[in-house]
Protein backbone atom coordinates (compact mmCIF):
# COMPACT_ATOMS: atom_id res chain seq x y z
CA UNK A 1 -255.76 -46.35 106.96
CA UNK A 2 -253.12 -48.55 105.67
CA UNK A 3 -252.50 -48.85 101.75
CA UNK A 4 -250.53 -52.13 100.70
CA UNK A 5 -249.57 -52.96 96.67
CA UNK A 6 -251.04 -56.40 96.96
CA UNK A 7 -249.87 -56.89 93.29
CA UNK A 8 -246.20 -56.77 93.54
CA UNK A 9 -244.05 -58.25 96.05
CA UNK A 10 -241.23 -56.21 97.78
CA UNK A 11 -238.55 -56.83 95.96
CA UNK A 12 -240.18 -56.37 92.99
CA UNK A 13 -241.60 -52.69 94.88
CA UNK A 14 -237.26 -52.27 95.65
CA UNK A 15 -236.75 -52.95 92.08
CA UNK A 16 -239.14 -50.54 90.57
CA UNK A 17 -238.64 -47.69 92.49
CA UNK A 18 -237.80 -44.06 90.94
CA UNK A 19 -237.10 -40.78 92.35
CA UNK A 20 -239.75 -38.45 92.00
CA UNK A 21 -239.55 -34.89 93.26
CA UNK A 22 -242.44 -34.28 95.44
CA UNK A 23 -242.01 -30.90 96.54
CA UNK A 24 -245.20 -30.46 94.17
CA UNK A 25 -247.36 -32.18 96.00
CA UNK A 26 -247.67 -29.70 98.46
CA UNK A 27 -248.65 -26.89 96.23
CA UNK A 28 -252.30 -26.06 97.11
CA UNK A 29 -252.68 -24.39 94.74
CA UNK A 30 -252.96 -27.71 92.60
CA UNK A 31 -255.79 -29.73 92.23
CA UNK A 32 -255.55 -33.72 92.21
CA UNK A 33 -255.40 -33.84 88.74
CA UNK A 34 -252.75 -31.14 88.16
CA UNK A 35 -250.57 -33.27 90.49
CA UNK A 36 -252.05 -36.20 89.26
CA UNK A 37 -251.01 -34.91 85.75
CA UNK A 38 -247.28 -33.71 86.37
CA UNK A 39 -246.28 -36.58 88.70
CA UNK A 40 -247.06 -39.27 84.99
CA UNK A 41 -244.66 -36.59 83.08
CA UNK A 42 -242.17 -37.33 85.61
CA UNK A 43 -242.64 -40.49 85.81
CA UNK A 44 -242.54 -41.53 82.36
CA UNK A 45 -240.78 -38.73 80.72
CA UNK A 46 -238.19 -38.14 83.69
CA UNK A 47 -235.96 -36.82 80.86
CA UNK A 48 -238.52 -34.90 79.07
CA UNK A 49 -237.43 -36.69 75.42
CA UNK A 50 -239.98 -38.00 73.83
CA UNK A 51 -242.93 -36.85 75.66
CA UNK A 52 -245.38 -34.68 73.29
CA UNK A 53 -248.83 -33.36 74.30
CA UNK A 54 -250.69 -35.95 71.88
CA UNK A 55 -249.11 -38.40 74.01
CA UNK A 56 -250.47 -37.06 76.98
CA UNK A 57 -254.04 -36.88 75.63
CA UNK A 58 -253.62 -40.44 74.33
CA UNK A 59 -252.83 -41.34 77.71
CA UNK A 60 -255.39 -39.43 79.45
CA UNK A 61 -259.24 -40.59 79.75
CA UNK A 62 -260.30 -36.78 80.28
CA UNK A 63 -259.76 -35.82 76.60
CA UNK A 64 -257.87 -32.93 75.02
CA UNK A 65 -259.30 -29.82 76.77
CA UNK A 66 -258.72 -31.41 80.35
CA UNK A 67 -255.03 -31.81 79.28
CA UNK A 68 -254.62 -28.53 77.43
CA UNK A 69 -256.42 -26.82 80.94
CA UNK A 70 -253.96 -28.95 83.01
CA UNK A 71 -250.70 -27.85 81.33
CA UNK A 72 -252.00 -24.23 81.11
CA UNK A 73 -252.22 -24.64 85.51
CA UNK A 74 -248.84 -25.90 85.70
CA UNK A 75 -247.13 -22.97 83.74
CA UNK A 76 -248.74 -20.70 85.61
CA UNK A 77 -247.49 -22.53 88.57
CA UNK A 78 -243.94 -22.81 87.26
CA UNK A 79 -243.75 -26.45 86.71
CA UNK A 80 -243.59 -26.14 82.89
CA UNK A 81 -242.74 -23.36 80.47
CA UNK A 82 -243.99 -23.23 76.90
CA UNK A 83 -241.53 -22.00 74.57
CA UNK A 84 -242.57 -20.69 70.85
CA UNK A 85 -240.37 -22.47 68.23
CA UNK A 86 -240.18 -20.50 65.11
CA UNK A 87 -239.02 -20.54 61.52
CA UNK A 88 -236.33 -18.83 60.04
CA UNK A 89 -238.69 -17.18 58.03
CA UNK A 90 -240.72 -15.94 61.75
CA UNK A 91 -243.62 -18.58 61.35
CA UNK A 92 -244.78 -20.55 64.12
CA UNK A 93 -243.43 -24.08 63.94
CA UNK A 94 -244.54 -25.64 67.13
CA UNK A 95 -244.00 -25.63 70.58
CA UNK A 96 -241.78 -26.60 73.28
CA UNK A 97 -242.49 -27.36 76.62
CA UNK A 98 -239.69 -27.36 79.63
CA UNK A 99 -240.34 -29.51 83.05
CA UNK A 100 -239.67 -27.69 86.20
CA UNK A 101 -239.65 -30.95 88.85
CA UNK A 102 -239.30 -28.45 91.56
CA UNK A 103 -241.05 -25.33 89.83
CA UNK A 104 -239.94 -21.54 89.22
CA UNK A 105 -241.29 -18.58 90.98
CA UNK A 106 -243.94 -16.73 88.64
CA UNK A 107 -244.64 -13.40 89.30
CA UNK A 108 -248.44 -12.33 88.39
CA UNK A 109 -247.49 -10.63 85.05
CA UNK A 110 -246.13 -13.68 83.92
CA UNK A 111 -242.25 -12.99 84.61
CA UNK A 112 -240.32 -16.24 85.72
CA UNK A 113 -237.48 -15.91 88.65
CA UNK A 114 -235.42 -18.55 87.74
CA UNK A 115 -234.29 -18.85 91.71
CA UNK A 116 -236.21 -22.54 92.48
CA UNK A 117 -238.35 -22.44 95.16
């Protein structure tokens, strides 16, 4: 089976085209729409500015808990990190997420090797 973008012509295929790390697509331990998932972060937050996890749901016709389930498989995979922000005072301000194109090495207890895979 063949797949063809019938919609755009080939230079206009040359002219659009990004690098995306795909290493990630051969984790098995992903489901579709994990991959699915990271592959429109880096695609339209290749930086990681502006992206925020309202965005995401916004973006995503499975709703808030499919998103929040989705980003919870990828840290655990090593493709994100969630970082704590906090207050001077030691409140909880909000959170910050890193993107891992090529992933981290988690152990089970939740310890990141920083070595990439």
């Amino acid at each position: 089976m063949v797949f063809k973008n019938s919609m755009m012509s080939n230079d206009e295929l040359s002219a659009n085209k990004m690098k995306l790390p795909v290493a990630f697509l051969d984790n098995s331990a992903l489901g579709w729409d994990a991959k699915g998932l990271f592959a429109f972060i880096l695609a339209n937050y290749p930086t990681g500015l502006g992206i925020t996890v309202q965005k995401l749901i916004e973006a995503s016709p499975d709703g808030r808990d499919k998103v929040y389930k989705l980003l919870k498989k990828l840290e655990k995979h090593g493709y994100i990190q969630r970082q704590w922000i906090r207050a001077t005072d030691g409140l909880l301000e909000g959170i910050e997420y890193f993107i891992y194109p090529h992933g981290r090495v988690v152990s089970e207890n939740n310890a990141v090797d920083a070595r990439l895979r």
